[in-house]
N, C-alpha and C. Protein backbone atom coordinates (compact mmCIF):
# COMPACT_ATOMS: atom_id res chain seq x y z
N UNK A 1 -52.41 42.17 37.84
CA UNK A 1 -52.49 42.71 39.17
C UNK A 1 -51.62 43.95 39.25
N UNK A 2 -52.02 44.84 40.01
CA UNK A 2 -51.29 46.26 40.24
C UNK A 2 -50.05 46.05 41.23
N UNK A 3 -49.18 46.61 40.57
CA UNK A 3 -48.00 46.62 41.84
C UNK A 3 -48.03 47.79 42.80
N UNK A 4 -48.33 47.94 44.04
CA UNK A 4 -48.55 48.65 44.80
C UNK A 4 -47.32 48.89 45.14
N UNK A 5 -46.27 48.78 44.68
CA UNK A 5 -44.79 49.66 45.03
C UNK A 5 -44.69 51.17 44.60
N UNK A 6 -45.45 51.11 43.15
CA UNK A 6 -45.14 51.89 42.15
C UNK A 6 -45.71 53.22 43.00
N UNK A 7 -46.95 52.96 43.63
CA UNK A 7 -47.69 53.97 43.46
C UNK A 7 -47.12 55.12 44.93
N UNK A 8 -47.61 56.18 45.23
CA UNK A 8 -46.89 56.73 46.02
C UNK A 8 -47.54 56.68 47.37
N UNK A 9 -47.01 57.80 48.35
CA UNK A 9 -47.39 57.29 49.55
C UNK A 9 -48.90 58.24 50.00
N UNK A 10 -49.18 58.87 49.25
CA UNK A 10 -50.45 59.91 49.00
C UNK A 10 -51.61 59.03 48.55
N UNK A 11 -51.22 58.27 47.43
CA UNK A 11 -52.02 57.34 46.57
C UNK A 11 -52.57 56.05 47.46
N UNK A 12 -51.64 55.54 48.29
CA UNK A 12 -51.71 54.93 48.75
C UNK A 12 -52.68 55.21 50.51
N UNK A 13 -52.54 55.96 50.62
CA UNK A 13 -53.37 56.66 52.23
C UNK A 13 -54.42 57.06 51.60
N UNK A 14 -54.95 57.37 50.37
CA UNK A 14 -56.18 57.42 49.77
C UNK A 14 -56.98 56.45 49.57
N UNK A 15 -56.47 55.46 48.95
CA UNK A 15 -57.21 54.30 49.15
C UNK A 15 -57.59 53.18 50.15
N UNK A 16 -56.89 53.51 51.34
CA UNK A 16 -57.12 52.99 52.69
C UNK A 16 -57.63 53.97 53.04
N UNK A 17 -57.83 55.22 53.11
CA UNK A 17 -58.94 55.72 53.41
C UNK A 17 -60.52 55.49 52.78
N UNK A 18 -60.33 55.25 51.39
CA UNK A 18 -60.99 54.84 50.97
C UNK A 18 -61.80 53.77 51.67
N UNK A 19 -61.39 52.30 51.93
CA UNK A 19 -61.72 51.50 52.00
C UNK A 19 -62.10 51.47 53.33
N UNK A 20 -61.33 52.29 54.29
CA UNK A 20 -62.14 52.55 56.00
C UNK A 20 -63.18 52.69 56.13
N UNK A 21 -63.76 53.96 55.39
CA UNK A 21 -65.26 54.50 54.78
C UNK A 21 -66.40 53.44 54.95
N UNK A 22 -65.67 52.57 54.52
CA UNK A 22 -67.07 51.18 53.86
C UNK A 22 -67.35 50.33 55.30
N UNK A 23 -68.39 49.76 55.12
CA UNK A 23 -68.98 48.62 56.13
C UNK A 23 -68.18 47.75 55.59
N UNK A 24 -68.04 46.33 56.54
CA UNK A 24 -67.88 45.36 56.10
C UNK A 24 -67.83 44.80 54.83
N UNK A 25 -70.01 45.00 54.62
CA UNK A 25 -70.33 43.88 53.93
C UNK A 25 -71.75 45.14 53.67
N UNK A 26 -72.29 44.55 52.73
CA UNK A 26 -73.28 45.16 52.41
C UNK A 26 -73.66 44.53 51.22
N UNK A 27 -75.54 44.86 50.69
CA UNK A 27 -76.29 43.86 50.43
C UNK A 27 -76.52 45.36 48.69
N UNK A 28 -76.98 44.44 47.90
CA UNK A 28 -77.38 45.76 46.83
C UNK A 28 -78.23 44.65 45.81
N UNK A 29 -78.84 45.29 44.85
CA UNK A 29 -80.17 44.26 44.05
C UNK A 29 -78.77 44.76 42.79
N UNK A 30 -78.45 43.66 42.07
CA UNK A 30 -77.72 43.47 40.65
C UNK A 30 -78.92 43.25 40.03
N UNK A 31 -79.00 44.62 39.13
CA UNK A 31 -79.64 45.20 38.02
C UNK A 31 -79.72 43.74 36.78
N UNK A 32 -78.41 43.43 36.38
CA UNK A 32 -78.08 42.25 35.13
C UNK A 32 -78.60 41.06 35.63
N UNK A 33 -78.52 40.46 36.73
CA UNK A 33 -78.77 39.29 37.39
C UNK A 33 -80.16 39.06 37.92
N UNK A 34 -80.78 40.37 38.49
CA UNK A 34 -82.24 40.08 38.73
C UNK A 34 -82.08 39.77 39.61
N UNK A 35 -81.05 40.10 40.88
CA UNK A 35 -80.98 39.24 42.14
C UNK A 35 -80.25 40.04 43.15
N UNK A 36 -80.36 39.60 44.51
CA UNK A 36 -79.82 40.39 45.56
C UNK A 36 -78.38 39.61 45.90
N UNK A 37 -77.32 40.37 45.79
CA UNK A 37 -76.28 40.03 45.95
C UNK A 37 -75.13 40.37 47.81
N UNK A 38 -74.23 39.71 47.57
CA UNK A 38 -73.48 40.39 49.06
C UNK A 38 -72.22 40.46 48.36
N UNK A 39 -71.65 42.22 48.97
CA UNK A 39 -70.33 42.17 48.77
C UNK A 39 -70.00 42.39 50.27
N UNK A 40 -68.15 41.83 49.83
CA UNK A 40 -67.55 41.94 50.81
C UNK A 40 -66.77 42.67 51.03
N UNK A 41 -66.41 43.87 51.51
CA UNK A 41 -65.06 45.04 51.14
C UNK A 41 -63.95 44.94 51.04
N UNK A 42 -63.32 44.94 49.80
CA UNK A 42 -62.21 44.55 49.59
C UNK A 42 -61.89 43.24 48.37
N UNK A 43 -62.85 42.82 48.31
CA UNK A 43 -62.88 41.46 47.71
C UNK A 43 -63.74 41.48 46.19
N UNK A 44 -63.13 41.09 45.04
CA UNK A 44 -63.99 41.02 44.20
C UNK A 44 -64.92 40.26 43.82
N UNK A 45 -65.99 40.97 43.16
CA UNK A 45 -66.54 39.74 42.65
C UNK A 45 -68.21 39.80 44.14
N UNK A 46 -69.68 39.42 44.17
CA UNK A 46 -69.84 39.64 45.00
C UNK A 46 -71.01 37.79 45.11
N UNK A 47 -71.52 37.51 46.41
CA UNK A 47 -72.25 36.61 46.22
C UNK A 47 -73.35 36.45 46.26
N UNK A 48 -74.86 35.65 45.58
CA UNK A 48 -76.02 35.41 45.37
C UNK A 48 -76.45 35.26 46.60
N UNK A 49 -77.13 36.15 47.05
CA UNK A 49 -78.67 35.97 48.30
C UNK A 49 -79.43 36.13 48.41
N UNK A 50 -80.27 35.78 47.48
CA UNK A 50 -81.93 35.70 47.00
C UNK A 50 -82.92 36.14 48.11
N UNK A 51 -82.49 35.16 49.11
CA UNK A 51 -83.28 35.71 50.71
C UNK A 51 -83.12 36.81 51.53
N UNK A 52 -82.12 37.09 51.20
CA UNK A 52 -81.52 38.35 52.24
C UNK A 52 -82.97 39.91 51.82
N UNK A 53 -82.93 40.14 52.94
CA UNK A 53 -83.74 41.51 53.17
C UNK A 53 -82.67 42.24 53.08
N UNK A 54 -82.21 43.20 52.04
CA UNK A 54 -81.66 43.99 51.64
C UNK A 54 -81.66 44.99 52.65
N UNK A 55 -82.81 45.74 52.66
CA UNK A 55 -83.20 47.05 53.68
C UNK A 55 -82.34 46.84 55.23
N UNK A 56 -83.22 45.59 55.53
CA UNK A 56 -82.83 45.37 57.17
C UNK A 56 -81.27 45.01 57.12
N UNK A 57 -80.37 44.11 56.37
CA UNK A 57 -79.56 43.70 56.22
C UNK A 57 -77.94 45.03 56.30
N UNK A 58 -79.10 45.98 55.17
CA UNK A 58 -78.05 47.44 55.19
C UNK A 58 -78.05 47.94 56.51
N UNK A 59 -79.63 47.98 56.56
CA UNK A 59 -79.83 48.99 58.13
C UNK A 59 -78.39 48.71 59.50
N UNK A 60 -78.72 47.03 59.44
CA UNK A 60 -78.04 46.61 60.43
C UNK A 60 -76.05 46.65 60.20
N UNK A 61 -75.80 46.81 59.18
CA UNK A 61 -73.90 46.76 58.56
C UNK A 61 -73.70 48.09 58.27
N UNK A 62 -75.20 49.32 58.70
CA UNK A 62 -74.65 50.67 58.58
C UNK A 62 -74.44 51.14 57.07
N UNK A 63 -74.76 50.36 56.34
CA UNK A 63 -74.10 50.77 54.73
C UNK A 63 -75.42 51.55 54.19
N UNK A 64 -75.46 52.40 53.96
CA UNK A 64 -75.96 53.62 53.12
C UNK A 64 -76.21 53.44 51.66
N UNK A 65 -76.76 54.60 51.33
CA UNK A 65 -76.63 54.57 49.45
C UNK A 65 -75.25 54.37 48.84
N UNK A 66 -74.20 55.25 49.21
CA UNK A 66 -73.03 55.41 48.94
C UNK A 66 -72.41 54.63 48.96
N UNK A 67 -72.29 54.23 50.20
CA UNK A 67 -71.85 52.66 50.27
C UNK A 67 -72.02 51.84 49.08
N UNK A 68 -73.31 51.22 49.04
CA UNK A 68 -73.62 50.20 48.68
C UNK A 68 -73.50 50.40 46.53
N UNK A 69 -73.58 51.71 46.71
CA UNK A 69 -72.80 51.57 44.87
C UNK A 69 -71.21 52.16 45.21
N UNK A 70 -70.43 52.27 45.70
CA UNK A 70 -69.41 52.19 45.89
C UNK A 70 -68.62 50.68 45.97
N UNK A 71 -69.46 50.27 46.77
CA UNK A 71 -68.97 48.69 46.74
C UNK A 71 -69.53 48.31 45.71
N UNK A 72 -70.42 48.44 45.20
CA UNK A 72 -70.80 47.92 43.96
C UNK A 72 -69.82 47.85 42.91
N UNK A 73 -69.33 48.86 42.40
CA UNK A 73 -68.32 49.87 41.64
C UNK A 73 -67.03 49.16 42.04
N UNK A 74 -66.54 48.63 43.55
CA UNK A 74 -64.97 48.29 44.04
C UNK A 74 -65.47 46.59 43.62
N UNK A 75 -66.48 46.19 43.56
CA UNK A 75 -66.63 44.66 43.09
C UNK A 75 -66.18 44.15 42.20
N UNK A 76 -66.76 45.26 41.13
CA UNK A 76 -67.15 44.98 40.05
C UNK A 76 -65.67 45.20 39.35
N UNK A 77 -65.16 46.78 39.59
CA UNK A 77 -64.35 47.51 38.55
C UNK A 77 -63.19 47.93 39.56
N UNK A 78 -63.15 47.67 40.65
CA UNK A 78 -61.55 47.76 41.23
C UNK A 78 -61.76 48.39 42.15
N UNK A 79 -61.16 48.15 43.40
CA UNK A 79 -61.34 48.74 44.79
C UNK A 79 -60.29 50.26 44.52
N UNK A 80 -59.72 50.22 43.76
CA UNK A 80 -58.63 51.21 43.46
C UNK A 80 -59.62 52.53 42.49
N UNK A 81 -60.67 52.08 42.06
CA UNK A 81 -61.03 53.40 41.18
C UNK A 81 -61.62 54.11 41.30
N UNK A 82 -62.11 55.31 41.25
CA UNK A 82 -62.70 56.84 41.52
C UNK A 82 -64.15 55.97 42.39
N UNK A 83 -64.85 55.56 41.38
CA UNK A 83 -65.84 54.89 41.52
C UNK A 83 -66.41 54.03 42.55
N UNK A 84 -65.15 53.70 43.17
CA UNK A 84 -65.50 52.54 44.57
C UNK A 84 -65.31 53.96 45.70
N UNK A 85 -65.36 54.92 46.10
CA UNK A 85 -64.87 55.86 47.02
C UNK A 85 -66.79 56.52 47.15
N UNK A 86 -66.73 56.24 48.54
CA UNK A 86 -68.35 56.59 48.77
C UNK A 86 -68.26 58.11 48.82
N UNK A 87 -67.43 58.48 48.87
CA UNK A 87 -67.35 60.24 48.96
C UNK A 87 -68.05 60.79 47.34
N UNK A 88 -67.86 60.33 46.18
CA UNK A 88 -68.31 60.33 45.20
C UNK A 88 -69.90 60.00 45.10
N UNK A 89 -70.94 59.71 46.44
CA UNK A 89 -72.03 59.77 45.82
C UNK A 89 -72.72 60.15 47.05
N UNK A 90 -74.26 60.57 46.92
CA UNK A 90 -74.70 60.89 48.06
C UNK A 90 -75.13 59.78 48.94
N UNK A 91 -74.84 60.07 50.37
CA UNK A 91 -75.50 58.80 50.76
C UNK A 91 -77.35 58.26 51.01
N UNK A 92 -78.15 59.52 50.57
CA UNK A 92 -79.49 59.23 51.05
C UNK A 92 -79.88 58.33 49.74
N UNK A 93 -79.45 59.11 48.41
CA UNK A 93 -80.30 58.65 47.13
C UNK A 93 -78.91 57.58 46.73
N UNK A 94 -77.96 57.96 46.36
CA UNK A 94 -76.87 56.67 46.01
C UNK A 94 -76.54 57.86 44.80
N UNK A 95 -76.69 58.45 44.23
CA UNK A 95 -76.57 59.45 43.01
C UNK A 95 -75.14 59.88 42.91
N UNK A 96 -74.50 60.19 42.19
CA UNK A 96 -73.35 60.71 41.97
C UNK A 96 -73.48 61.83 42.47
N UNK A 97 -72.37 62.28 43.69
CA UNK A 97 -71.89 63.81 44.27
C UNK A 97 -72.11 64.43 42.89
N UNK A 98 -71.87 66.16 43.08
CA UNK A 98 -71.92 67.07 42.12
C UNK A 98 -69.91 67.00 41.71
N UNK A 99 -69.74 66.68 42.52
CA UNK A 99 -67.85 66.69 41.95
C UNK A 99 -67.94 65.76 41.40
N UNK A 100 -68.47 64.57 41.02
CA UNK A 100 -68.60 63.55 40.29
C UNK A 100 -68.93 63.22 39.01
N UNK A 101 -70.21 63.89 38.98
CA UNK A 101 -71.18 64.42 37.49
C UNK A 101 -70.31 65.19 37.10
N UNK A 102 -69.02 66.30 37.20
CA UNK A 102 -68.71 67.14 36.63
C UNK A 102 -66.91 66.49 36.16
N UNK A 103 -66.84 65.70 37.04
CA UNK A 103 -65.83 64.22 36.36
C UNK A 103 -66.21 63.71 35.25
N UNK A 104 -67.55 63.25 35.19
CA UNK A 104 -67.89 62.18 34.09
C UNK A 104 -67.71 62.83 32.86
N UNK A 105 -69.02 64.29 32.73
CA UNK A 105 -69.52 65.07 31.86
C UNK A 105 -68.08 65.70 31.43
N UNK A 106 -67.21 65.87 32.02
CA UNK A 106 -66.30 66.79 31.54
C UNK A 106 -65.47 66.00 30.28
């Protein structure tokens, strides 16, 4: 676990900004699993909902493209990393921003 002492007070207002950004909760199809999942913001790890209407489900928690691989990304690989921050992708298609692609590629 990260000690959040260490880090500074910049670092730290970034990633609560970060995490303001996000809905609640939001719904996304896991690619590996073959299944529609729910995350919760903030929380790792996400849960199985086979039934859930994805579309209507987003529509209604406001979560976007961005969103929903952002949380994907804070589930999976840490609410703390580049990757969970919806500013990093667009919100219509879900695609990586152009400041993003030029992160990876570089």
């Amino acid at each position: 676990m990260e000690n959040l002492s260490l880090l500074s007070a910049s670092e730290l207002k970034r990633r609560r900004s970060n995490l303001d950004q996000l809905p609640h909760y939001c719904a996304v199809f896991h690619h590996v699993d073959q299944i529609t999942v729910l995350i919760t913001k903030g929380e790792s790890g996400y849960h199985m909902a086979p039934t859930l209407d994805l579309e209507r489900f987003n529509n209604e928690q406001g979560a976007n493209k961005a969103h929903q691989r952002a949380m994907l990304a804070g589930s999976l690989f840490g609410w703390h990393t580049p990757s969970a921050d919806a500013s990093g992708y667009d919100p219509v298609t879900g695609l990586a921003a152009d400041h993003m692609r030029k992160q990876v590629t570089a």
